[in-house]
Protein backbone atom coordinates (compact mmCIF):
# COMPACT_ATOMS: atom_id res chain seq x y z
CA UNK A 1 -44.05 -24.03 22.53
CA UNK A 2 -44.93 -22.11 19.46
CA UNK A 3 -46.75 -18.90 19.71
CA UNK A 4 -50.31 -18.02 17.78
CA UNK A 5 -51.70 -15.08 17.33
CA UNK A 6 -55.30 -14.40 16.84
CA UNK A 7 -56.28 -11.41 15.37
CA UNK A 8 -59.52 -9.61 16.53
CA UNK A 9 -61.59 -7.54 14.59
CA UNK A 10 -64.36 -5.86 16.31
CA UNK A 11 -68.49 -6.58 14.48
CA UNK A 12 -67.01 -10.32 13.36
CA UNK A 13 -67.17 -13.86 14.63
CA UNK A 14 -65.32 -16.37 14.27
CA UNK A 15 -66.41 -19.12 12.35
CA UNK A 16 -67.03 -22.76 13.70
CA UNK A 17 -64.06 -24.04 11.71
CA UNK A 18 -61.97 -21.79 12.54
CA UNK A 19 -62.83 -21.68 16.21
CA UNK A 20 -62.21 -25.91 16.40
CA UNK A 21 -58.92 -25.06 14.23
CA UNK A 22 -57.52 -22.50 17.68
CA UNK A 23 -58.96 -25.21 19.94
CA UNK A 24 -56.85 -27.98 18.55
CA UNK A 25 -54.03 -25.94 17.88
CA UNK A 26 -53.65 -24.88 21.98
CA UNK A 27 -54.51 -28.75 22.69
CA UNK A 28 -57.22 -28.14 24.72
CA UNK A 29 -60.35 -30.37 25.06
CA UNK A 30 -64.12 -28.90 24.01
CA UNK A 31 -64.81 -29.00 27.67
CA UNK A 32 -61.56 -26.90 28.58
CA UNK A 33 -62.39 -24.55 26.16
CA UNK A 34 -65.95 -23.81 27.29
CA UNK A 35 -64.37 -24.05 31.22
CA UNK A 36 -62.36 -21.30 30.09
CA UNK A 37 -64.42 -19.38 28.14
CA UNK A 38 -67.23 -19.20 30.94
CA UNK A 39 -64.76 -18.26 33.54
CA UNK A 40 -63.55 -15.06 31.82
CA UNK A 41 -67.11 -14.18 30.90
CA UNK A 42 -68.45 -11.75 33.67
CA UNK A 43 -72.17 -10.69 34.26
């Protein structure tokens, strides 16, 4: 497995490309993604 690091800087999204780049990198599906996404997001 090879490790990625994301940097995060605070005021700045991440663009569509690169957000499809860190998807396909991790192998994930679209779908898996947003799964994931929604499950860490808390209201």
């Amino acid at each position: 497995m090879t490790e990625k690091i994301l940097p995060i800087h605070a005021g700045q999204d991440i663009g569509k490309g690169m957000l499809r780049k860190i998807i396909n990198d991790v192998k994930i599906s679209r779908d898996e993604w947003i799964s994931l996404v929604n499950s860490l997001i808390t209201f």
